[in-house]
Protein backbone atom coordinates (compact mmCIF):
# COMPACT_ATOMS: atom_id res chain seq x y z
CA UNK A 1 129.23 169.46 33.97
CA UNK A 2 128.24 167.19 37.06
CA UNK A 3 131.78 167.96 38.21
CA UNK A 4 130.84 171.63 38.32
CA UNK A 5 127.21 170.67 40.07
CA UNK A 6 128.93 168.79 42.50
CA UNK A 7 131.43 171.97 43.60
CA UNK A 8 128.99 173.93 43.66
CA UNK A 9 126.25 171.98 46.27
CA UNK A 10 130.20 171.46 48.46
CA UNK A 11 130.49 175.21 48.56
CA UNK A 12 126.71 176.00 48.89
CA UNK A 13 127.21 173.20 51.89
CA UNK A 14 130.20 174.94 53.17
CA UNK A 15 128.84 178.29 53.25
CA UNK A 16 126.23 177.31 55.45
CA UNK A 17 128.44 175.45 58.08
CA UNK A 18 130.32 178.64 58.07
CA UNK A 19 127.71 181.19 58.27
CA UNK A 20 126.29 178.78 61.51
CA UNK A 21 129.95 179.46 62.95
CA UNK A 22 129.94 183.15 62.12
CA UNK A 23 127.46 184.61 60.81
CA UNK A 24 129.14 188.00 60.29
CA UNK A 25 131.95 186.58 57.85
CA UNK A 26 132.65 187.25 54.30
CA UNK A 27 133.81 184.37 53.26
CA UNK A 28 130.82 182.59 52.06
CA UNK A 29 129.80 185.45 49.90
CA UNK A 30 133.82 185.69 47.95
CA UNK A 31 134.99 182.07 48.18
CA UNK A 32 132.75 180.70 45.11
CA UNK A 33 133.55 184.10 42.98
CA UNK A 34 137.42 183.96 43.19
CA UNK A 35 137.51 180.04 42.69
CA UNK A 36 135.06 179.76 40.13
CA UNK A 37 137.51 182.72 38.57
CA UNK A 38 140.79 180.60 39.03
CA UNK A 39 139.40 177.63 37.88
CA UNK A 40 138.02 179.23 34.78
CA UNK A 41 141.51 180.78 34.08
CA UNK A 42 143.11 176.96 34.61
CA UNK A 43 140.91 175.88 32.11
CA UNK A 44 141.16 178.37 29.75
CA UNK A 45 145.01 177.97 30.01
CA UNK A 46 145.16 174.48 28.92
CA UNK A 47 142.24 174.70 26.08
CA UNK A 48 141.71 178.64 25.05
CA UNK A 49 139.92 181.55 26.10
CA UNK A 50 137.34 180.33 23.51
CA UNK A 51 136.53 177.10 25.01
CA UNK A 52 133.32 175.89 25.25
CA UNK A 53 131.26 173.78 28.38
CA UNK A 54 127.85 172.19 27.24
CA UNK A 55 127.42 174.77 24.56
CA UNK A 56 128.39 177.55 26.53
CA UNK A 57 131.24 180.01 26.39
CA UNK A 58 133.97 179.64 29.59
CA UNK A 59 134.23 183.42 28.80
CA UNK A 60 131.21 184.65 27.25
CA UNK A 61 131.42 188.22 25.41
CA UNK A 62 131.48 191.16 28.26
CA UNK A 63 132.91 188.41 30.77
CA UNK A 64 136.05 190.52 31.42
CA UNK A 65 134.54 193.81 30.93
């Protein structure tokens, strides 16, 4: 799980820097949704849809709905 903290204060961190360089761009508010997406697929393709992190469902019911 500290792997996932960690990615997420880098793209909370990047956001910012980019938002200070553009404020009208996009990008901060769709990078962290289609990566944390991709990387749930990669993991889900190596251990199952059913996997679980700390207790918790990588899909949880609804997720795809």
């Amino acid at each position: 799980m500290k792997v996932f903290e960690r990615l997420d204060r880098l793209y909370k961190e990047s956001n910012e820097i980019l938002l200070k360089i553009d404020p009208k761009a996009l990008l901060p508010y769709v990078t962290g949704s289609i990566v944390g997406t991709e990387f749930r697929e990669l993991l889900a393709a190596i251990w199952g849809r059913d996997m679980k992190i700390d207790g918790m469902l990588l899909f949880p019911p609804g997720y795809d709905e």
